[in-house]
PDB file of N, CA and C in Angstrom:
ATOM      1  N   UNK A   1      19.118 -73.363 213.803  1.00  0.00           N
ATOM      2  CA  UNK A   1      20.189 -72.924 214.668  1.00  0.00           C
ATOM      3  C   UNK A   1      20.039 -73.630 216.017  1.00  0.00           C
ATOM      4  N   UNK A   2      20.999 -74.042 216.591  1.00  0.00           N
ATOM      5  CA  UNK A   2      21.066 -74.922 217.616  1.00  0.00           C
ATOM      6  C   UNK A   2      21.393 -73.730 218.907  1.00  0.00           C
ATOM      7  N   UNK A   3      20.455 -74.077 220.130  1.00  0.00           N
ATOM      8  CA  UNK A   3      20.823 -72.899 221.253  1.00  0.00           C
ATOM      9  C   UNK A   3      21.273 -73.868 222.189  1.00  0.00           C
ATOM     10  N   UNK A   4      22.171 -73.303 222.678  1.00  0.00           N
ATOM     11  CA  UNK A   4      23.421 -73.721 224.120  1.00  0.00           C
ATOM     12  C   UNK A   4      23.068 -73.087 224.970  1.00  0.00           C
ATOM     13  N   UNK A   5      22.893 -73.369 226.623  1.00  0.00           N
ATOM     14  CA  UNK A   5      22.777 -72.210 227.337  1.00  0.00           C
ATOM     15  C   UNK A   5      24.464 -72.808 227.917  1.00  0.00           C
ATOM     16  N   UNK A   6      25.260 -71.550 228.301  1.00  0.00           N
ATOM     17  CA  UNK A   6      26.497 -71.820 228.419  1.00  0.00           C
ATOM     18  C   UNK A   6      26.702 -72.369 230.104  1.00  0.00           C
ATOM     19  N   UNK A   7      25.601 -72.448 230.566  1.00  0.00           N
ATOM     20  CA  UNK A   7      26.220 -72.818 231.974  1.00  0.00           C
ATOM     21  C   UNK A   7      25.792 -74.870 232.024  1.00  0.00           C
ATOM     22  N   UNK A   8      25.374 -74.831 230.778  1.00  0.00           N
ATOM     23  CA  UNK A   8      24.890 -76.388 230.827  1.00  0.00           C
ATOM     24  C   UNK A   8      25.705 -76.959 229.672  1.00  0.00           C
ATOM     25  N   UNK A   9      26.514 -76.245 229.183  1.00  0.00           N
ATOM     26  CA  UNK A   9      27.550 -76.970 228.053  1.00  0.00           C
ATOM     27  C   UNK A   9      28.006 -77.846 228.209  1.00  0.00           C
ATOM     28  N   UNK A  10      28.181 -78.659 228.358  1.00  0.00           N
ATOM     29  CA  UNK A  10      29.248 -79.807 228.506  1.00  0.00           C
ATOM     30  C   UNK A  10      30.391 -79.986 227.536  1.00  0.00           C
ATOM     31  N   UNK A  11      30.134 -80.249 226.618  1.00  0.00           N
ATOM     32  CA  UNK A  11      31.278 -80.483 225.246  1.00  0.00           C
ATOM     33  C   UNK A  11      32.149 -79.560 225.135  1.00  0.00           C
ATOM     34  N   UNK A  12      33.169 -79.793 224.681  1.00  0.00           N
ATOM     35  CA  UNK A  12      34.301 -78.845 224.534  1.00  0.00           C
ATOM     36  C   UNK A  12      33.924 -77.721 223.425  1.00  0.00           C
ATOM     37  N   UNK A  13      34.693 -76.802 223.179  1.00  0.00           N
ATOM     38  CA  UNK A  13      34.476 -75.585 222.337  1.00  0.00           C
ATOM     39  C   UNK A  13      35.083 -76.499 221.039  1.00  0.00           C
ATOM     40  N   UNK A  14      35.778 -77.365 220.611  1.00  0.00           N
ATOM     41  CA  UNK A  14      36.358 -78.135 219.514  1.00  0.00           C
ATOM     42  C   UNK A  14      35.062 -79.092 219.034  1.00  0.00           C
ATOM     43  N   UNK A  15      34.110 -79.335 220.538  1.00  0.00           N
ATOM     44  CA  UNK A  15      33.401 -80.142 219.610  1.00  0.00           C
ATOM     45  C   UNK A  15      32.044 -79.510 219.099  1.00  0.00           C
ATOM     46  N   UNK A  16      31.865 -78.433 219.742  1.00  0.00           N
ATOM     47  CA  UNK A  16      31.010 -77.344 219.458  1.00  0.00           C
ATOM     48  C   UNK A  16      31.223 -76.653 217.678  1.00  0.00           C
ATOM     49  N   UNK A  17      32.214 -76.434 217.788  1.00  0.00           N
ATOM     50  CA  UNK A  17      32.661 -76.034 216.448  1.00  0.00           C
ATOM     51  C   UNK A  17      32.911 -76.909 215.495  1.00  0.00           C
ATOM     52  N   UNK A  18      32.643 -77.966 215.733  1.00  0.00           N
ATOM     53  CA  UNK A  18      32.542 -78.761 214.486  1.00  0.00           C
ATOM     54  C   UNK A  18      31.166 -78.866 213.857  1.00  0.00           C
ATOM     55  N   UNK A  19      30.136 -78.771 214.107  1.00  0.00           N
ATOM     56  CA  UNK A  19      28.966 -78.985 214.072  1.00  0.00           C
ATOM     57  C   UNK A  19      28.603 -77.722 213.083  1.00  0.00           C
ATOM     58  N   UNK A  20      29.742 -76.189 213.099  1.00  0.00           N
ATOM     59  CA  UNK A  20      29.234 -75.135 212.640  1.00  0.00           C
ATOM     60  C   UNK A  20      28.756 -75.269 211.392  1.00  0.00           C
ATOM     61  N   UNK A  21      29.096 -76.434 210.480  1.00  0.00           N
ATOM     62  CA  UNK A  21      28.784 -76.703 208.970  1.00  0.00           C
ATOM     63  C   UNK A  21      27.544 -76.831 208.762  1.00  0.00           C
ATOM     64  N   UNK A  22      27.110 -77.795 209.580  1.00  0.00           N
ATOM     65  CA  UNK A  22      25.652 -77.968 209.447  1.00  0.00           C
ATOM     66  C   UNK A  22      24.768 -77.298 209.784  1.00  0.00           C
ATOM     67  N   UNK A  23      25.231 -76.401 211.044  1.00  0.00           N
ATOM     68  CA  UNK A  23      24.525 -75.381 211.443  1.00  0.00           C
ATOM     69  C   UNK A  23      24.889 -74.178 212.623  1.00  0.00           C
ATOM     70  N   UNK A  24      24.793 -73.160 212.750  1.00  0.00           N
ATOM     71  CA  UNK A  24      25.093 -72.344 213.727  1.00  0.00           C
ATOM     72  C   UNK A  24      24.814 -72.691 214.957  1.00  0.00           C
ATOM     73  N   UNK A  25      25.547 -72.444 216.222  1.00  0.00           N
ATOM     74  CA  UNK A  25      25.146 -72.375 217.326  1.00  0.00           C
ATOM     75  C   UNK A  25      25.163 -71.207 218.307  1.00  0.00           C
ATOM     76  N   UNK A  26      24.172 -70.876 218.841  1.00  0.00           N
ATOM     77  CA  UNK A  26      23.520 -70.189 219.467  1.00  0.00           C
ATOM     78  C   UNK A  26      24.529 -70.190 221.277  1.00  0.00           C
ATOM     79  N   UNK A  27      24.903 -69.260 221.664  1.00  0.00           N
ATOM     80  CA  UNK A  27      25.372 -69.300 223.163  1.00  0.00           C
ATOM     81  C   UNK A  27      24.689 -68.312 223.877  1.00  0.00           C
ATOM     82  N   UNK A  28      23.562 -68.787 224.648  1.00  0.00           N
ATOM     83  CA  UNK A  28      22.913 -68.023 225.610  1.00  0.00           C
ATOM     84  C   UNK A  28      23.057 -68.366 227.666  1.00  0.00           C
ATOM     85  N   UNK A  29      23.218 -67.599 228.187  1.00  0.00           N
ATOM     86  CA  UNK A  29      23.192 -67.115 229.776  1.00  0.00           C
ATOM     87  C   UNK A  29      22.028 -66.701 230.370  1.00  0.00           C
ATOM     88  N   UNK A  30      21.231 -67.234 230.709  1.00  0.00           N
ATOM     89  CA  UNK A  30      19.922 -66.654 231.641  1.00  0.00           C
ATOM     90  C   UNK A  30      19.268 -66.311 230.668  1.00  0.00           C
ATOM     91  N   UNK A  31      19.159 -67.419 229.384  1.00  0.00           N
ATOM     92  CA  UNK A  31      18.305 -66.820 228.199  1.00  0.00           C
ATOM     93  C   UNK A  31      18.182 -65.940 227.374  1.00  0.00           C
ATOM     94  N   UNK A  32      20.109 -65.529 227.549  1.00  0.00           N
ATOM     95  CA  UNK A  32      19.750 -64.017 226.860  1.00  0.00           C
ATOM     96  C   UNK A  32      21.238 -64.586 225.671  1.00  0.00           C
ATOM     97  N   UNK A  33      21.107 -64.205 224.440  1.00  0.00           N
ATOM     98  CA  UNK A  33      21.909 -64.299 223.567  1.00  0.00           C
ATOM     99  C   UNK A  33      23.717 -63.872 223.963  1.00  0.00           C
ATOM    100  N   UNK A  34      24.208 -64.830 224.020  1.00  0.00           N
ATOM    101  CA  UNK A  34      25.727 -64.457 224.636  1.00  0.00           C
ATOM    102  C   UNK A  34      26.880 -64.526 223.652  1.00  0.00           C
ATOM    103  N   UNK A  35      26.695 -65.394 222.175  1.00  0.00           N
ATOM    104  CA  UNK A  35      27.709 -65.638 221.708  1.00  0.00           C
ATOM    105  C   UNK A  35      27.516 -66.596 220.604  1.00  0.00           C
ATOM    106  N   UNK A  36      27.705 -66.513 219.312  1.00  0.00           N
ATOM    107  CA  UNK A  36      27.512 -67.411 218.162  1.00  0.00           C
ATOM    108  C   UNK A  36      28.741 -68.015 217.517  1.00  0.00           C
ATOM    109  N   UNK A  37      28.160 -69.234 217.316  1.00  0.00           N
ATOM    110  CA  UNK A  37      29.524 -70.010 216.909  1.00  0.00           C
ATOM    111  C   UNK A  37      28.907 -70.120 215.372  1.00  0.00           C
ATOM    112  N   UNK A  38      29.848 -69.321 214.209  1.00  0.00           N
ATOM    113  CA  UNK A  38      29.012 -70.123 212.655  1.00  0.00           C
ATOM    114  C   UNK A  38      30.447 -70.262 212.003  1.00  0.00           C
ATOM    115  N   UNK A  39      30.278 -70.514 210.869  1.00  0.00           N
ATOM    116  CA  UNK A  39      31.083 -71.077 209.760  1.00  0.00           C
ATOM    117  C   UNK A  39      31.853 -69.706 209.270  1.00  0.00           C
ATOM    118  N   UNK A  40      33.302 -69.334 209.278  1.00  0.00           N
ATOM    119  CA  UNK A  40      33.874 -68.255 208.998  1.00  0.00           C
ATOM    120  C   UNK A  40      34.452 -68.663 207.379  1.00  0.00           C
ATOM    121  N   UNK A  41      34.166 -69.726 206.733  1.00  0.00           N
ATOM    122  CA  UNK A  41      34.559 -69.969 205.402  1.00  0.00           C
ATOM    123  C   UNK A  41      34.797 -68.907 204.767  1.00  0.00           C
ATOM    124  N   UNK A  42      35.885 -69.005 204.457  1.00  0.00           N
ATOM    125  CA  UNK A  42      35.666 -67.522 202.603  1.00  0.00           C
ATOM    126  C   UNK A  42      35.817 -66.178 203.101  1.00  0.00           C
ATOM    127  N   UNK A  43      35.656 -66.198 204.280  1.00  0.00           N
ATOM    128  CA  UNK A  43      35.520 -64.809 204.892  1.00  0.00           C
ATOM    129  C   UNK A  43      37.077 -64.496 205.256  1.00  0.00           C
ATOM    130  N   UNK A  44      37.909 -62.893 205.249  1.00  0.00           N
ATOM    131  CA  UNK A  44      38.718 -62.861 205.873  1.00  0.00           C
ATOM    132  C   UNK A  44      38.719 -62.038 207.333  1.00  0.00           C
ATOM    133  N   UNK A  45      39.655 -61.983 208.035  1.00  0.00           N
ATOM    134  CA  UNK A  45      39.689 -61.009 209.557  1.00  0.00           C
ATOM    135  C   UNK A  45      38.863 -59.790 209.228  1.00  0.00           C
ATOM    136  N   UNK A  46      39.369 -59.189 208.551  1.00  0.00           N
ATOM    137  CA  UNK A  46      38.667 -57.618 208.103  1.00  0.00           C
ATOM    138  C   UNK A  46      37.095 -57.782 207.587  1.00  0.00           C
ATOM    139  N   UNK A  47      36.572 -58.933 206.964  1.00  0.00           N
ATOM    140  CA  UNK A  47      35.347 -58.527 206.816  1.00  0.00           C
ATOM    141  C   UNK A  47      34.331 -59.698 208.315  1.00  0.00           C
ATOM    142  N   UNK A  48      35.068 -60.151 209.048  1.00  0.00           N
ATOM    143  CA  UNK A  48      34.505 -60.590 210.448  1.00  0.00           C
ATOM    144  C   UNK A  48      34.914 -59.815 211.241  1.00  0.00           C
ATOM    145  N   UNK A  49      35.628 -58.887 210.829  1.00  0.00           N
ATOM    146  CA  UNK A  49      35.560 -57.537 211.955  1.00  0.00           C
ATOM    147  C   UNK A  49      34.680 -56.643 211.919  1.00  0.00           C
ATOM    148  N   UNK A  50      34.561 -56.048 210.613  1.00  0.00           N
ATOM    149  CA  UNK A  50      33.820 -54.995 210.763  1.00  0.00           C
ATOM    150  C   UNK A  50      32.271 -55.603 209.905  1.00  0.00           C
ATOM    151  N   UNK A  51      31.920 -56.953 210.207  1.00  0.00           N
ATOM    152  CA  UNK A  51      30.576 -58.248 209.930  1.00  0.00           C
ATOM    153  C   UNK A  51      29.713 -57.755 211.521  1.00  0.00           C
ATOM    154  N   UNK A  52      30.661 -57.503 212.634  1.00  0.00           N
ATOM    155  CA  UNK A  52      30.314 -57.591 214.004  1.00  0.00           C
ATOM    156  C   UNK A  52      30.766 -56.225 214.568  1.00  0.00           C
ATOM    157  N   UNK A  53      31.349 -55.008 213.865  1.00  0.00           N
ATOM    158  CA  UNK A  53      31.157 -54.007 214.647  1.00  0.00           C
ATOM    159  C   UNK A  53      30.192 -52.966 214.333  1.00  0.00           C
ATOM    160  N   UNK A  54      29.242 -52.831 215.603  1.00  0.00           N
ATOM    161  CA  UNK A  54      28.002 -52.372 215.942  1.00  0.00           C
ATOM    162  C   UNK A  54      28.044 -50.437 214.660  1.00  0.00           C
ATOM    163  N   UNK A  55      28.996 -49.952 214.876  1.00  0.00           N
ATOM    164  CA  UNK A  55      29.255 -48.967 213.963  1.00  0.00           C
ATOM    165  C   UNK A  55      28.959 -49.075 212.802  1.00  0.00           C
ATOM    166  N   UNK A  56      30.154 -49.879 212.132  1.00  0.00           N
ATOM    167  CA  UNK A  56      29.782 -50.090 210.591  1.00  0.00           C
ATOM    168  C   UNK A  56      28.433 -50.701 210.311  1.00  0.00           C
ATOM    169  N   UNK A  57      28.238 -51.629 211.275  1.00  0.00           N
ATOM    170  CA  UNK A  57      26.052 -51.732 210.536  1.00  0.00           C
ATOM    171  C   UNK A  57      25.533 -51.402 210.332  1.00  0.00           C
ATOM    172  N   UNK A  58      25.801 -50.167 211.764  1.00  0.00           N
ATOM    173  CA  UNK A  58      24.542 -49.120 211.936  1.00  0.00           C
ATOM    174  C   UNK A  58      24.918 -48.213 210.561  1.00  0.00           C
ATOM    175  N   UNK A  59      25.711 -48.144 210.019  1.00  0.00           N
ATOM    176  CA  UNK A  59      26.119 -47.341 208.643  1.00  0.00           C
ATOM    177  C   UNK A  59      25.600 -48.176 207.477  1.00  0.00           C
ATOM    178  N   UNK A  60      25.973 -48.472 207.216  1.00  0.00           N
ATOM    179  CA  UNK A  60      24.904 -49.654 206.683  1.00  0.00           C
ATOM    180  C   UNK A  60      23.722 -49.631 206.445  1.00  0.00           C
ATOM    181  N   UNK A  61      23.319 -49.999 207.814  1.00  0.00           N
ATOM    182  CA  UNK A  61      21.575 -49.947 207.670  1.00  0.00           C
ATOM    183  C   UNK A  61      20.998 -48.824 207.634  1.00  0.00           C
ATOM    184  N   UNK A  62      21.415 -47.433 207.783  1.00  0.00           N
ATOM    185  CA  UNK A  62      21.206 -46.228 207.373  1.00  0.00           C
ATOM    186  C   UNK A  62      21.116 -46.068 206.130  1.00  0.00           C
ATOM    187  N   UNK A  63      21.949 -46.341 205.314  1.00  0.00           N
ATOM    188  CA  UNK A  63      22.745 -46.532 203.788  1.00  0.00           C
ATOM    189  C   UNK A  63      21.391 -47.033 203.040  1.00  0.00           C
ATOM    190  N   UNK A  64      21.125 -48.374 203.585  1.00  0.00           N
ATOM    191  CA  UNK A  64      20.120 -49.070 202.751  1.00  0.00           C
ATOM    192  C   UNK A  64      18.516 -48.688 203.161  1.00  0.00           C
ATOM    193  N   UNK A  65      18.422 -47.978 203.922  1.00  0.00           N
ATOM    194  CA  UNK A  65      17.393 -47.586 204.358  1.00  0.00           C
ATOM    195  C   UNK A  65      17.036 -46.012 203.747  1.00  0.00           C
ATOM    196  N   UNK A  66      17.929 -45.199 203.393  1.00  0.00           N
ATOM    197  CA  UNK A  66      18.085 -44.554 202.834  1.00  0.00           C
ATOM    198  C   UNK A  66      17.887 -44.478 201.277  1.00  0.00           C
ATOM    199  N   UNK A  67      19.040 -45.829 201.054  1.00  0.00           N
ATOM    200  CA  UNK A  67      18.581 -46.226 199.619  1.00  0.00           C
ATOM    201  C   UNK A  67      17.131 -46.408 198.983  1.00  0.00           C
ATOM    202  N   UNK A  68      16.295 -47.242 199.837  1.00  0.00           N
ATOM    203  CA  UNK A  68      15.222 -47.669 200.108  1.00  0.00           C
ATOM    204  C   UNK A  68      14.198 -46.523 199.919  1.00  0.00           C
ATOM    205  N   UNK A  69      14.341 -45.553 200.821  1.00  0.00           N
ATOM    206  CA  UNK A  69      13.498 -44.654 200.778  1.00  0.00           C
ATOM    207  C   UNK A  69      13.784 -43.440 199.536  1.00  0.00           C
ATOM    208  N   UNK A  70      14.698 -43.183 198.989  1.00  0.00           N
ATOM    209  CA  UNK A  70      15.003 -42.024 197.954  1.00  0.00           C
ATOM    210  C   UNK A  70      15.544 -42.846 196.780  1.00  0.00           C
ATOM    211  N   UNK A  71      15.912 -44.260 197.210  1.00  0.00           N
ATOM    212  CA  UNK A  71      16.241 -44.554 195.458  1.00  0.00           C
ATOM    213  C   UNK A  71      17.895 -44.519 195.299  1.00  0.00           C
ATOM    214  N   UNK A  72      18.843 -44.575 194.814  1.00  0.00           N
ATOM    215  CA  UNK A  72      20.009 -44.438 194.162  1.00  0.00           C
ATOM    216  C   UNK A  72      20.428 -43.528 192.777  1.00  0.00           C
ATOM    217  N   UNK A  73      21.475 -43.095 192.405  1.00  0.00           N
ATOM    218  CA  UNK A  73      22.329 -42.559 191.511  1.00  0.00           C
ATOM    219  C   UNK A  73      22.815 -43.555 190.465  1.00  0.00           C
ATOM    220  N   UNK A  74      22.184 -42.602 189.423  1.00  0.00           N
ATOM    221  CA  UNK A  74      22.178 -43.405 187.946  1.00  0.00           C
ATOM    222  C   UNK A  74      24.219 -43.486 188.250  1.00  0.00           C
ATOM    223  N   UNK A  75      24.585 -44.440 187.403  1.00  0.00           N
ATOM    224  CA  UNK A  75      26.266 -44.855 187.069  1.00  0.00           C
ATOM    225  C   UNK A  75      26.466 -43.263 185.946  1.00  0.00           C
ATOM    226  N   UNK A  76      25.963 -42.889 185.460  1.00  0.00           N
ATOM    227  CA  UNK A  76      26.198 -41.501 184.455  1.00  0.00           C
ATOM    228  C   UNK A  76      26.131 -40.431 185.261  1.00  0.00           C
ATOM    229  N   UNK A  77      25.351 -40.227 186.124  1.00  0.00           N
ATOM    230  CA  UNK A  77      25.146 -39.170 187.321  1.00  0.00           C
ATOM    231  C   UNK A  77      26.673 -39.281 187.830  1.00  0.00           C
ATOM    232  N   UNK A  78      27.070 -40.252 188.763  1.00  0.00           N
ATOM    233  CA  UNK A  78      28.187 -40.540 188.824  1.00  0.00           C
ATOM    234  C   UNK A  78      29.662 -40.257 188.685  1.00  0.00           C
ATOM    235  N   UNK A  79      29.696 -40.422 187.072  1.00  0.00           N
ATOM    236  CA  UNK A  79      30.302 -39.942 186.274  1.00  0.00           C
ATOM    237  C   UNK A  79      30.835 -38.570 186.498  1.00  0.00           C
ATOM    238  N   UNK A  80      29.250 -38.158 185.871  1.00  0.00           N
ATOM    239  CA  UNK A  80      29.105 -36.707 185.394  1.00  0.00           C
ATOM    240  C   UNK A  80      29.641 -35.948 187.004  1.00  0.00           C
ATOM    241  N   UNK A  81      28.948 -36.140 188.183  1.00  0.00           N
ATOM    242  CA  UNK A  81      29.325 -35.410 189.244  1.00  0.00           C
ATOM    243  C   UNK A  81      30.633 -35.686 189.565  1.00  0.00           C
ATOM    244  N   UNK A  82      31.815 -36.690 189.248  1.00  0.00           N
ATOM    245  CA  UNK A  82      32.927 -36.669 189.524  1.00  0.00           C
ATOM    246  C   UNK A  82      33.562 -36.238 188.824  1.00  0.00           C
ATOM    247  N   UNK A  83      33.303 -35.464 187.637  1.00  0.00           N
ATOM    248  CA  UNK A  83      34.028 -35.365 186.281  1.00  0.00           C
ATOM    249  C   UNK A  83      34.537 -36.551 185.684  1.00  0.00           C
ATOM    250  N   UNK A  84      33.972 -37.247 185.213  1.00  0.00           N
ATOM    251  CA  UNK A  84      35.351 -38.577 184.891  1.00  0.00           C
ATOM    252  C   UNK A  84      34.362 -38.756 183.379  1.00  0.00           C
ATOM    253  N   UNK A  85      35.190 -39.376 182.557  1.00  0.00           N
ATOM    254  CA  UNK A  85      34.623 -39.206 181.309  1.00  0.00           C
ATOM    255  C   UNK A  85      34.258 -41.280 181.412  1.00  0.00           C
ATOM    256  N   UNK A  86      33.018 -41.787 180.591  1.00  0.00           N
ATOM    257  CA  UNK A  86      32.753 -42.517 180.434  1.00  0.00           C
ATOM    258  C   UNK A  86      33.078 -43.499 179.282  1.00  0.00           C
ATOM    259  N   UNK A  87      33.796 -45.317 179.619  1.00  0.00           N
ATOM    260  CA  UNK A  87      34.172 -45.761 178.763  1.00  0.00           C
ATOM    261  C   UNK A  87      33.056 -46.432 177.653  1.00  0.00           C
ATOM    262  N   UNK A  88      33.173 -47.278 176.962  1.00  0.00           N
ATOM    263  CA  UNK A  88      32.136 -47.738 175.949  1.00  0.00           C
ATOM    264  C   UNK A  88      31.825 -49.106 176.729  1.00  0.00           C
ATOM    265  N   UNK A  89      32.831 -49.396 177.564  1.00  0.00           N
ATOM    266  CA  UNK A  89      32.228 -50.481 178.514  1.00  0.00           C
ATOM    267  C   UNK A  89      31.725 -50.657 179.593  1.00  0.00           C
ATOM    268  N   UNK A  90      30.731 -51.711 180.058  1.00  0.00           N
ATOM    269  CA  UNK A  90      30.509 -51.608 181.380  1.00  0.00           C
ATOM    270  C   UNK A  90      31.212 -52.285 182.246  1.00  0.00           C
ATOM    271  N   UNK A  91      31.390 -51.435 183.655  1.00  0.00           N
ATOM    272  CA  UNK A  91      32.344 -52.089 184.423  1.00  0.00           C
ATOM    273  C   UNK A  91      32.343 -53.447 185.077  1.00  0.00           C
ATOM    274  N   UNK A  92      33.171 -54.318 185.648  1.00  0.00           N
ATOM    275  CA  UNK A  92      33.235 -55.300 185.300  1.00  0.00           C
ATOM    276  C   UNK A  92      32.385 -55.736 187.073  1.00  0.00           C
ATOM    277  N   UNK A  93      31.884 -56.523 187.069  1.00  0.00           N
ATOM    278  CA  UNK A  93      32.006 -56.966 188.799  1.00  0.00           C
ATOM    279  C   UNK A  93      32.886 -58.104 188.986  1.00  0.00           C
ATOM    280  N   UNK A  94      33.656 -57.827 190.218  1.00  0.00           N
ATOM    281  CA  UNK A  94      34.146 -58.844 190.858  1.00  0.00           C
ATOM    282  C   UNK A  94      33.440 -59.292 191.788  1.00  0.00           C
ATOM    283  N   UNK A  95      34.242 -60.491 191.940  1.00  0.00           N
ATOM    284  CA  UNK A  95      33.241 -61.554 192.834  1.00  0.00           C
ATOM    285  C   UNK A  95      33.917 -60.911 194.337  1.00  0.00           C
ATOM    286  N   UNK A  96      32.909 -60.929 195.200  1.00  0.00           N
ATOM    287  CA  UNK A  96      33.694 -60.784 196.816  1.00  0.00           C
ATOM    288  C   UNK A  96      33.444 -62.232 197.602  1.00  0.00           C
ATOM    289  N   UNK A  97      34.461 -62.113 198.284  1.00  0.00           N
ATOM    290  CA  UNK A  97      34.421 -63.441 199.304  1.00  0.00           C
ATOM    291  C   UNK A  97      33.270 -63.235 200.575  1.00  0.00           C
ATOM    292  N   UNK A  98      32.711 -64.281 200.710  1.00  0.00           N
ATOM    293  CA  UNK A  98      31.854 -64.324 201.548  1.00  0.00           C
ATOM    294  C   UNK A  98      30.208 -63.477 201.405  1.00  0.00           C
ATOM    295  N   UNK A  99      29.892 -62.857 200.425  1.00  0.00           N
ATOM    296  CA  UNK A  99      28.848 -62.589 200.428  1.00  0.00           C
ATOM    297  C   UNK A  99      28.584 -62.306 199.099  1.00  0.00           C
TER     298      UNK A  99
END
């Protein structure tokens, strides 16, 4: 990852962002992390919105930390606690964009 301090930038923000392919860049102020420029490929608005709001992470990282510590719910548990009756197949995954 490449670090910028933003008061010594020179290059334009066009030529900054071209570079994001090869690698992220870093925007720091008095050494302190100010702003990242990376590659938004594949990704849409809604999942670079809530990629960067401090809320949904922290839900998140609760979630998996949680997971982590007690484990998860069998797919039949599932089921059974929603009432829903089970097919002979397993469900399918789709692919998601960006991760």
């Amino acid at each position: 990852m490449k670090t910028i301090d933003i008061q010594k930038a020179v290059k334009s923000l066009a030529d900054y962002a071209q570079r994001i392919d090869r690698e992220e860049v870093l925007v720091v102020k008095n050494g302190k992390p100010l702003a990242v420029l990376s590659s938004a490929r594949g990704m849409d608005k809604e999942s670079i919105a809530l990629a960067n709001n401090p809320k949904f992470v922290a839900i998140i990282n609760r979630a998996r930390a949680r997971h982590s510590a007690e484990g998860g719910i069998p797919l039949q548990e599932v089921y059974r606690r929603l009432g829903l009756k089970q097919s002979g197949k397993k469900p399918s995954r789709q692919k998601r964009n960006g991760h």
